[in-house]
Protein backbone atom coordinates (compact mmCIF):
# COMPACT_ATOMS: atom_id res chain seq x y z
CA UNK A 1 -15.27 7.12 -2.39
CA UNK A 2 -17.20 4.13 -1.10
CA UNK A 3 -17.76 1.15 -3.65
CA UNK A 4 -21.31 0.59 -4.86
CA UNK A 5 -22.97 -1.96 -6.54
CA UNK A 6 -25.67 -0.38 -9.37
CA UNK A 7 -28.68 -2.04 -10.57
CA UNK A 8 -30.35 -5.29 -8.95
CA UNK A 9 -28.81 -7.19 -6.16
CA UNK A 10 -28.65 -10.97 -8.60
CA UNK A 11 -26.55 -13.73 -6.63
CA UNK A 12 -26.14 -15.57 -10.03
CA UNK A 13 -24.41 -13.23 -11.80
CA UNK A 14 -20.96 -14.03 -11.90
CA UNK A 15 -19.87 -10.01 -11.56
CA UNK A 16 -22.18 -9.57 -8.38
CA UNK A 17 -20.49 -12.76 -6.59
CA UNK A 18 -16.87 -11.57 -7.74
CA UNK A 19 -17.98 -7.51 -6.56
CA UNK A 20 -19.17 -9.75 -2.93
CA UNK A 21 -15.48 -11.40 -3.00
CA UNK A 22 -13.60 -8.20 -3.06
CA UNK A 23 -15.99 -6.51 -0.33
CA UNK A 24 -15.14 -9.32 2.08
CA UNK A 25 -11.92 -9.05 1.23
CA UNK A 26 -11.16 -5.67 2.06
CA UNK A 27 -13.27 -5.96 5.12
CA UNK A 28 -11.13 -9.43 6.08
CA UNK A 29 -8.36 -6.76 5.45
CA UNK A 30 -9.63 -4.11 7.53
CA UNK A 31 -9.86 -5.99 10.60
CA UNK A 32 -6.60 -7.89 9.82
CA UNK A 33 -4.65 -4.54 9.80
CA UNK A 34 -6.93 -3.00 13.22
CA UNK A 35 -6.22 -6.07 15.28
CA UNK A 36 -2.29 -6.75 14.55
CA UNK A 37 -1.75 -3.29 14.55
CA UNK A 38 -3.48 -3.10 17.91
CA UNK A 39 -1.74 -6.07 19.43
CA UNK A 40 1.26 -4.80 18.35
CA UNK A 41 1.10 -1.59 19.96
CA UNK A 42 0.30 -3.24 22.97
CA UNK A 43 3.49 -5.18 23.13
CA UNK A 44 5.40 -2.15 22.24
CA UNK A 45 3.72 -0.90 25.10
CA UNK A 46 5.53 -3.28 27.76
CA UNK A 47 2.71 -6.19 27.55
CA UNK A 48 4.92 -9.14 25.82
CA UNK A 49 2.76 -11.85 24.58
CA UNK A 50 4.03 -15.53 25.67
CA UNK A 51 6.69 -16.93 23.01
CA UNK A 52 5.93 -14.70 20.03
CA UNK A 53 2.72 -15.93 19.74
CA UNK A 54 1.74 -12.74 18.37
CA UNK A 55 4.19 -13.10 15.78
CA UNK A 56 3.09 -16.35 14.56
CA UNK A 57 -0.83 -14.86 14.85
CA UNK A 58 0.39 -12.34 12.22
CA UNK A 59 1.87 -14.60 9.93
CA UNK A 60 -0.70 -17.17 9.89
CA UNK A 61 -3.38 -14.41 9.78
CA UNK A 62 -1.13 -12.73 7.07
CA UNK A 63 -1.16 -16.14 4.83
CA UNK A 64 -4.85 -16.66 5.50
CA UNK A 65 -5.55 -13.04 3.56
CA UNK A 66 -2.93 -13.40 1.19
CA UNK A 67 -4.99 -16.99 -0.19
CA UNK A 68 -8.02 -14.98 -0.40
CA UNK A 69 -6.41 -12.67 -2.23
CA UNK A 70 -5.29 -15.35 -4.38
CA UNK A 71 -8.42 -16.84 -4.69
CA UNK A 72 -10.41 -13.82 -5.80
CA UNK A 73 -7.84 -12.78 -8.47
CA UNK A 74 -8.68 -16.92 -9.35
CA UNK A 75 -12.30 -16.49 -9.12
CA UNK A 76 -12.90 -13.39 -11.23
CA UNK A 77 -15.05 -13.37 -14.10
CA UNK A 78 -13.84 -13.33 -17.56
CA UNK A 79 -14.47 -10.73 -19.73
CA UNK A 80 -17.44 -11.02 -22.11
CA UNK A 81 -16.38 -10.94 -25.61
């Protein structure tokens, strides 16, 4: 089931901008987990990348998501009361 925003598209409220976080994280995620996968299978495949570079891409890529995840659990809105 793909996520949907109802009612008016309002950059100031603070549940629109948090809803905008998560999108771009998942999608952040989505292309994280496409290209590692991808470059790993390639090396699997007999094509060694120089050094473990590709090892270090992962990790650094893997941090990198990991503070946006971070930040958007930071950055949510808190309940109205």
């Amino acid at each position: 089931m793909p996520i949907r925003w109802y009612g008016p598209a309002n950059p100031e409220d603070p549940t629109y901008r948090h809803f905008e976080r998560i999108v771009n994280l998942c999608l952040h995620g989505g292309v994280f987990a496409a290209v590692n996968s991808g470059g790993w299978f390639l090396q699997e495949m007999r094509h060694p990348f120089p050094d473990g570079s590709l090892t270090w891409v992962t990790s650094l890529w893997a941090s990198l998501w990991l503070g946006q995840l971070i930040w958007v659990i930071v950055q949510r809105p808190k309940p109205e009361e």
